[in-house]
N, C-alpha and C. Protein backbone atom coordinates (compact mmCIF):
# COMPACT_ATOMS: atom_id res chain seq x y z
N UNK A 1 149.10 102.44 80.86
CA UNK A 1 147.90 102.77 80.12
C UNK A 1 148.05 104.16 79.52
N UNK A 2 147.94 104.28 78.22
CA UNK A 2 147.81 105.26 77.55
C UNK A 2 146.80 106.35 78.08
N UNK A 3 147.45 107.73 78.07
CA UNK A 3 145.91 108.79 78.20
C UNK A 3 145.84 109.61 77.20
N UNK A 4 144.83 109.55 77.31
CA UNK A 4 144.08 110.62 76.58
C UNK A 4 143.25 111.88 76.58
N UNK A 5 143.15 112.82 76.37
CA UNK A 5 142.82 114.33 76.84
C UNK A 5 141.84 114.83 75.52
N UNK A 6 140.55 114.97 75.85
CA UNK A 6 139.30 115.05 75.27
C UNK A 6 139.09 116.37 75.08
N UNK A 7 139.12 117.23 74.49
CA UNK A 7 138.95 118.84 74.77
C UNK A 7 137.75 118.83 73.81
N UNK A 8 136.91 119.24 74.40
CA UNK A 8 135.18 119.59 73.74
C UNK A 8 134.63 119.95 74.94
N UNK A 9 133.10 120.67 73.85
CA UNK A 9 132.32 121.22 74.93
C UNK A 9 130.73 120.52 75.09
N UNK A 10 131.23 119.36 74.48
CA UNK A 10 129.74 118.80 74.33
C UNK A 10 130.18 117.40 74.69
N UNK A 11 128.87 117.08 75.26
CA UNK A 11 128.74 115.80 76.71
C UNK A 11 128.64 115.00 75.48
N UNK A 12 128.13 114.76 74.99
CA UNK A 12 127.49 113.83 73.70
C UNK A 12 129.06 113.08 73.01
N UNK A 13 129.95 113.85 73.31
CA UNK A 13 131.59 113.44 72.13
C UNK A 13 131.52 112.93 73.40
N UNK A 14 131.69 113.59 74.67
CA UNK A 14 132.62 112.68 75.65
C UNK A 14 131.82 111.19 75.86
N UNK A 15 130.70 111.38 76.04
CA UNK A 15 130.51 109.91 76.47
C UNK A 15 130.59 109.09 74.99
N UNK A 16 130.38 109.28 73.90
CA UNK A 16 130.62 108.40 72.68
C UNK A 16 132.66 107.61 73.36
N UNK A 17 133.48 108.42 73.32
CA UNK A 17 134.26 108.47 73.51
C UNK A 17 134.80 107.93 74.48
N UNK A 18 134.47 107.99 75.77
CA UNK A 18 134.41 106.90 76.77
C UNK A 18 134.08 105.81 76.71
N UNK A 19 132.86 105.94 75.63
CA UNK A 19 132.57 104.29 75.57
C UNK A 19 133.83 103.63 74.60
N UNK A 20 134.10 104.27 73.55
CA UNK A 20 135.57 103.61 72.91
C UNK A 20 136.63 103.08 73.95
N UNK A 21 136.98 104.51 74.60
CA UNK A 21 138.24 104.04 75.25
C UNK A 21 138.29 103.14 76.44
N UNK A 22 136.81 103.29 77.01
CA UNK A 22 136.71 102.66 78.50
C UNK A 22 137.50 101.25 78.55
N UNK A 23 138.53 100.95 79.48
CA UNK A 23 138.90 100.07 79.95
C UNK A 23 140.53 99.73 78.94
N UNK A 24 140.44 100.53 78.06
CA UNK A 24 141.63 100.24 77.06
C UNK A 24 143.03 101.80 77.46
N UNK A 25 141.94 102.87 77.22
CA UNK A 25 142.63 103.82 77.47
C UNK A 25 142.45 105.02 79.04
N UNK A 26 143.31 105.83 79.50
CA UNK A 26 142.51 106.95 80.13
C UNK A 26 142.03 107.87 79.44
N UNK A 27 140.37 108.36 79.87
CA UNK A 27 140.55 109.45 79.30
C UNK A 27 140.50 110.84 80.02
N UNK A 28 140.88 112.26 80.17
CA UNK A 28 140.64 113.10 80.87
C UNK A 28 139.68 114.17 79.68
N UNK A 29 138.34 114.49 79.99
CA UNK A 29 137.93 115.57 79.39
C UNK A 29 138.17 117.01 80.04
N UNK A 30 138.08 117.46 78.72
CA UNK A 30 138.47 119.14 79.28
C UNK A 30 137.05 119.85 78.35
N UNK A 31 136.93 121.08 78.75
CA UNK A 31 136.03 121.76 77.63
C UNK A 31 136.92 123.03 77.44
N UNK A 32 136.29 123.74 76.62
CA UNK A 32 137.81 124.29 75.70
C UNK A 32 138.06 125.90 76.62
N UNK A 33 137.03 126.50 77.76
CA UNK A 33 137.66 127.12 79.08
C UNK A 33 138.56 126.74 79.40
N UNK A 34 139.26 125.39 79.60
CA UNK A 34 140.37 124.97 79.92
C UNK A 34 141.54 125.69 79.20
N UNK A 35 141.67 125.80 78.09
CA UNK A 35 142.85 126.05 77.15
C UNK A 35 143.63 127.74 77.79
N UNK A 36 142.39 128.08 78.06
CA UNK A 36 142.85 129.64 78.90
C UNK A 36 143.57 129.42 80.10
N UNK A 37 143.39 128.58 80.68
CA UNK A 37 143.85 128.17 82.40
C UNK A 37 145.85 127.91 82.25
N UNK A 38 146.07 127.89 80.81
CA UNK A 38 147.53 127.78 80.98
C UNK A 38 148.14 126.13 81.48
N UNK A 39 147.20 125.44 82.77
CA UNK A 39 147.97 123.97 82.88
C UNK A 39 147.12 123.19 82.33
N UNK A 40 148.01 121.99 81.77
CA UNK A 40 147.81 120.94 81.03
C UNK A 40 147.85 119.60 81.51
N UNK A 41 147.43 118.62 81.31
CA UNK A 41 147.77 117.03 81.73
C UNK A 41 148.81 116.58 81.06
N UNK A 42 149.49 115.67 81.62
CA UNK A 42 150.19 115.14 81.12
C UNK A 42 149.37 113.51 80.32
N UNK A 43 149.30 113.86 79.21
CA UNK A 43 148.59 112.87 77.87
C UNK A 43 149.68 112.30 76.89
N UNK A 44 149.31 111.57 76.57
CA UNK A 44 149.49 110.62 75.22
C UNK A 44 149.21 111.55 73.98
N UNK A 45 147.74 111.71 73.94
CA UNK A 45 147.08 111.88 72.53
C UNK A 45 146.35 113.11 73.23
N UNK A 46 145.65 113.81 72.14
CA UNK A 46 144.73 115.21 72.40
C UNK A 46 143.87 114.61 71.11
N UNK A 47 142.81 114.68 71.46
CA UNK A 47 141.23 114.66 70.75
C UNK A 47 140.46 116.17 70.59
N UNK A 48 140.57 116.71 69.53
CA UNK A 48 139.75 117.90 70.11
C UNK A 48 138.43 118.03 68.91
N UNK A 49 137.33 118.37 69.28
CA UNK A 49 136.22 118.41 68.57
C UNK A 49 136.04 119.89 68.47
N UNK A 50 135.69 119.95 67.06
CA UNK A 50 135.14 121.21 66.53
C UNK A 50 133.78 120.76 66.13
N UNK A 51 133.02 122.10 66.81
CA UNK A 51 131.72 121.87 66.63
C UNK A 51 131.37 122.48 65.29
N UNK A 52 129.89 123.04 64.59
CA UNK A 52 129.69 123.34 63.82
C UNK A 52 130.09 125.33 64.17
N UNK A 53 129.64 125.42 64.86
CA UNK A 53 130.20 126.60 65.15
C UNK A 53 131.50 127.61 65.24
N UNK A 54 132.45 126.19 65.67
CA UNK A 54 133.91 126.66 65.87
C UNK A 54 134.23 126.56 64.04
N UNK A 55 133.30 125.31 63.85
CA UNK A 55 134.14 125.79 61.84
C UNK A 55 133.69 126.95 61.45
N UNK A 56 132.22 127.26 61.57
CA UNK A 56 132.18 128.23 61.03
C UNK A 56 132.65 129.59 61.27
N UNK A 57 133.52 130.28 62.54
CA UNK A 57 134.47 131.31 62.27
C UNK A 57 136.11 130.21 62.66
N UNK A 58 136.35 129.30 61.98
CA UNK A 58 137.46 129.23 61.37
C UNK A 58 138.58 129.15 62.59
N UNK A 59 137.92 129.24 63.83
CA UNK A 59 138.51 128.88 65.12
C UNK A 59 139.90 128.14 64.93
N UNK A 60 140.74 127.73 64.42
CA UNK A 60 141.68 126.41 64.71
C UNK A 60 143.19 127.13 65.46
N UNK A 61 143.22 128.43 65.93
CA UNK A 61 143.94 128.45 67.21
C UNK A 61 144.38 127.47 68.28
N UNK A 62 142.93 126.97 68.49
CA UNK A 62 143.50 125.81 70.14
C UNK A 62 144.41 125.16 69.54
N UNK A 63 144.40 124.88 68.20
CA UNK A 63 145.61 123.69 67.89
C UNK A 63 147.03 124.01 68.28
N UNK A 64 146.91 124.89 67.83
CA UNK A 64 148.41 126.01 67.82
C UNK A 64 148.86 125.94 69.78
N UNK A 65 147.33 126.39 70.72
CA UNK A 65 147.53 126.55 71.68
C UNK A 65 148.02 125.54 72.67
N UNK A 66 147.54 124.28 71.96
CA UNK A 66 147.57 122.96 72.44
C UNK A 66 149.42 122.62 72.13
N UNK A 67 149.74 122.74 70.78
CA UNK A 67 150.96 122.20 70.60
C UNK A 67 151.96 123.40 71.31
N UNK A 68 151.87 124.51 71.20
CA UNK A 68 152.75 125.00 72.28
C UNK A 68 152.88 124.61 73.50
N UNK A 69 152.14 124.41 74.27
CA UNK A 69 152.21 124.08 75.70
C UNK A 69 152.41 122.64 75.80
N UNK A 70 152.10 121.79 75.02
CA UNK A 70 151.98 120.33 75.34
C UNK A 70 153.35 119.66 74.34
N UNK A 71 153.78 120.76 73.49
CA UNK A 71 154.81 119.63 72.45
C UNK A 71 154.86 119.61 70.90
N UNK A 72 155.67 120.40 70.01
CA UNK A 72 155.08 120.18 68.81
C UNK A 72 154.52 118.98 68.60
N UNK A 73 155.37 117.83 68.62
CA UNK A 73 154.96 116.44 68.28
C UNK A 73 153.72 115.79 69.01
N UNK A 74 152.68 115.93 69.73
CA UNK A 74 151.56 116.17 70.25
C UNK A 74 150.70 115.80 69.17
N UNK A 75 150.54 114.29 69.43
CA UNK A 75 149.31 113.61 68.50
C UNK A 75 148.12 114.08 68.62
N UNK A 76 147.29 115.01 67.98
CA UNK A 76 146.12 115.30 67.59
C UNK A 76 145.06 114.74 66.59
N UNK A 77 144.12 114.78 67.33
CA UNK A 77 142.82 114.00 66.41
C UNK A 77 141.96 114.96 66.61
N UNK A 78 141.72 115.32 65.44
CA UNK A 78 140.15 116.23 64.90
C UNK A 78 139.50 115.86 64.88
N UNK A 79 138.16 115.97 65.42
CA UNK A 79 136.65 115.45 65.48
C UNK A 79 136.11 116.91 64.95
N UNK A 80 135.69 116.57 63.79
CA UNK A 80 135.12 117.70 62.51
C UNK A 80 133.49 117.72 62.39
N UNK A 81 132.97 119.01 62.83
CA UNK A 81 131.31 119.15 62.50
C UNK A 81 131.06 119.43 61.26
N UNK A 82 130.73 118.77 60.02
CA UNK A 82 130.57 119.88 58.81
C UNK A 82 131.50 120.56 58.31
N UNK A 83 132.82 120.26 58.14
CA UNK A 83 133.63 120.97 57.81
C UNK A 83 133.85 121.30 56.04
N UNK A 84 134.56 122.03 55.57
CA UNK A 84 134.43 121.72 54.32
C UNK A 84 136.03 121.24 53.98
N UNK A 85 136.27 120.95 52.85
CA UNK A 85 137.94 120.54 52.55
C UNK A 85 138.82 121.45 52.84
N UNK A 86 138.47 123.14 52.85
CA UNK A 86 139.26 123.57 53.09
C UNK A 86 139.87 123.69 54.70
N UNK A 87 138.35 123.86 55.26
CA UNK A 87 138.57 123.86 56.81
C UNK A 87 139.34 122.67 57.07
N UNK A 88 139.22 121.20 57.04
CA UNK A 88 140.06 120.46 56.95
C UNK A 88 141.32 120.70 56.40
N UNK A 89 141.72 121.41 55.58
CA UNK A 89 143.26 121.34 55.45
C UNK A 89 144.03 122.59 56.53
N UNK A 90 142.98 123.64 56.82
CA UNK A 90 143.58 124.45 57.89
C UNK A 90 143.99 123.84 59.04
N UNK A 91 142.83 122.68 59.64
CA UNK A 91 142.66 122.01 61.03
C UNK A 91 144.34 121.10 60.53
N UNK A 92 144.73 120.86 59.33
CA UNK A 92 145.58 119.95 59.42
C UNK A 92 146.81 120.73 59.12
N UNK A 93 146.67 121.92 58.74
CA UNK A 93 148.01 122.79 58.64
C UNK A 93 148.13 123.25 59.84
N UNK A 94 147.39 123.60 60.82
CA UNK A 94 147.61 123.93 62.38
C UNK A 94 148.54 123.19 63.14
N UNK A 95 148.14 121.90 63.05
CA UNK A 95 149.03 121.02 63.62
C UNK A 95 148.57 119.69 63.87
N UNK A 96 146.78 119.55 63.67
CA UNK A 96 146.88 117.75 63.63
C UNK A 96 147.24 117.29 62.84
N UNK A 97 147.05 115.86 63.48
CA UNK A 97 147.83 114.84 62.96
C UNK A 97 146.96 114.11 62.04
N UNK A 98 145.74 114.18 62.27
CA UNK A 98 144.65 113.18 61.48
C UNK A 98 143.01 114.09 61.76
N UNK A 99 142.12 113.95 61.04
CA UNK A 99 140.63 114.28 61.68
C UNK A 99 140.03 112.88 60.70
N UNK A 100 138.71 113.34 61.89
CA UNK A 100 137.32 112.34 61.49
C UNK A 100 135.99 113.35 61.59
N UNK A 101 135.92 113.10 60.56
CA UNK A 101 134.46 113.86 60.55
C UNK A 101 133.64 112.96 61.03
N UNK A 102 132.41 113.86 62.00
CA UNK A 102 131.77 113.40 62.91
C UNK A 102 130.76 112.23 62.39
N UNK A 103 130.55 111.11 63.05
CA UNK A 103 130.03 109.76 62.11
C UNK A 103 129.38 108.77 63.11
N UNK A 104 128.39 108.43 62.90
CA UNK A 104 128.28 107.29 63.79
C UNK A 104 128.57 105.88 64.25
N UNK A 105 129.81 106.10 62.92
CA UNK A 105 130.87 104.84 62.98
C UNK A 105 131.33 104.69 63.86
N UNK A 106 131.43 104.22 64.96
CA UNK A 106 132.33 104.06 66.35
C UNK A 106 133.51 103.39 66.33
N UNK A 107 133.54 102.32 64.82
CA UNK A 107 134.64 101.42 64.64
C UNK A 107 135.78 102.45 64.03
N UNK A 108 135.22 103.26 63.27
CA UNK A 108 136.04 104.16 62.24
C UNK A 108 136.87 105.20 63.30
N UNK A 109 136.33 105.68 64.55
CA UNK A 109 136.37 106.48 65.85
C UNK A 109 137.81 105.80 66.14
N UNK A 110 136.98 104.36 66.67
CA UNK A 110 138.34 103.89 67.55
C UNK A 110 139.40 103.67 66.97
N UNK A 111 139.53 103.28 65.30
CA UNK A 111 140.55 102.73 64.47
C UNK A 111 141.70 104.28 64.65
N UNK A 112 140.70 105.19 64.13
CA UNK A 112 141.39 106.63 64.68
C UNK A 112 142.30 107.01 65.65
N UNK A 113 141.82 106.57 66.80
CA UNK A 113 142.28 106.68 68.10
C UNK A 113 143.82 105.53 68.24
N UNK A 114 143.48 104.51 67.84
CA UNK A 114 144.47 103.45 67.86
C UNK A 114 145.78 104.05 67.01
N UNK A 115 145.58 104.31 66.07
CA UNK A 115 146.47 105.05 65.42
C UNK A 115 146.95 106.27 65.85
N UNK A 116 146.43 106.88 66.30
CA UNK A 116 147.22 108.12 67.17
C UNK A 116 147.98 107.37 68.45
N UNK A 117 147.53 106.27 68.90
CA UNK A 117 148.48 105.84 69.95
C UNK A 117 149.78 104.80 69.62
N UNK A 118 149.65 104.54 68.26
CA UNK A 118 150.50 104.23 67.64
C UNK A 118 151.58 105.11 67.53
N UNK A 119 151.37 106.45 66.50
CA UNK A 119 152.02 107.48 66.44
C UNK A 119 153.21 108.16 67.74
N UNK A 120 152.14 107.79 68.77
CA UNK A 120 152.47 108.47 69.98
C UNK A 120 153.64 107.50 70.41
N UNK A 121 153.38 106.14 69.93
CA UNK A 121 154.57 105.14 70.43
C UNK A 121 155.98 104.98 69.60
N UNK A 122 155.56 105.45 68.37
CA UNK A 122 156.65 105.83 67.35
C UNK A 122 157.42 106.79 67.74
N UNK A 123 156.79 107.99 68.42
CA UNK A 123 157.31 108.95 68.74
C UNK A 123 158.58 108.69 69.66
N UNK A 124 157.50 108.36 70.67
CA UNK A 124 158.36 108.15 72.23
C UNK A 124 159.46 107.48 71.81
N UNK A 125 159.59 106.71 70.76
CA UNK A 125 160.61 105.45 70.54
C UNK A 125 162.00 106.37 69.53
N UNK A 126 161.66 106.92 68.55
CA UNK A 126 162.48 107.08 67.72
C UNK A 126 163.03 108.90 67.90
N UNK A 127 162.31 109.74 68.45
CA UNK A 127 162.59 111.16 68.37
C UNK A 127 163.09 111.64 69.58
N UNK A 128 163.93 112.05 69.95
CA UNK A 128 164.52 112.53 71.12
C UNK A 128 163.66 113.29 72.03
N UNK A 129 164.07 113.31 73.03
CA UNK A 129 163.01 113.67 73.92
C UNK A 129 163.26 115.36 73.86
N UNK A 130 164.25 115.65 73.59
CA UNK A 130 164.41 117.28 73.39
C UNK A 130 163.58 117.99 72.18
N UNK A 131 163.60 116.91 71.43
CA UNK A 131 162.99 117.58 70.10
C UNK A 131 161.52 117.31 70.09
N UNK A 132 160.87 116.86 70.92
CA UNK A 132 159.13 116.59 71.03
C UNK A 132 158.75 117.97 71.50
């Protein structure tokens, strides 16, 4: 079973999110105190939500913080509050792999998610394990 590692600080993403993955995927939430603590899970995929706040001072460090410790190749999914195009192209020059701006599409959520575990299986399959 695939895992997955939730980094937000709001209950509201995690349980949307649980309800996607429940029974298909693991998921472990973190809130973003974690990122300071230095250890990591061992995951599949990283989900991380930016709230309206983190866009607005332009926060997209954790990405950076996340792919150092966990792997350049470290499938990331953006969950975007309000962002504008540009903030989106920073969140995607950092280092994800994909975002979704925040929606009450749940189908559009999980299609998201499926595809990052895709990615993640491409990975494992074709790129050396030295170079992840």
């Amino acid at each position: 079973m695939n895992k997955i590692l939730l980094i937000s600080d709001n209950k509201g993403v995690f349980q949307v999110t649980k309800e996607i993955t429940q029974g298909r995927y693991e998921l472990i939430w973190c809130k973003y105190d974690f990122l300071g603590k230095g250890e990591y899970p061992d995951v599949d995929i990283v989900i991380m939500h930016f709230d309206v706040d983190m866009m607005e001072r332009g926060t997209f460090e954790a990405i950076i913080k996340v792919k150092g410790k966990m792997g350049h190749f470290m499938p990331i999914l953006a969950l975007v509050e309000k962002g504008t195009p540009q903030d989106i192209f920073q969140i995607l020059e950092a280092g994800a792999y994909d975002y979704l701006e925040i929606t009450d599409d749940m189908q559009k959520y999980r299609k998201k998610i499926e595809e990052l575990v895709m990615w993640n299986w491409y990975l494992k399959k074709y790129v050396p394990r030295g170079q992840r």
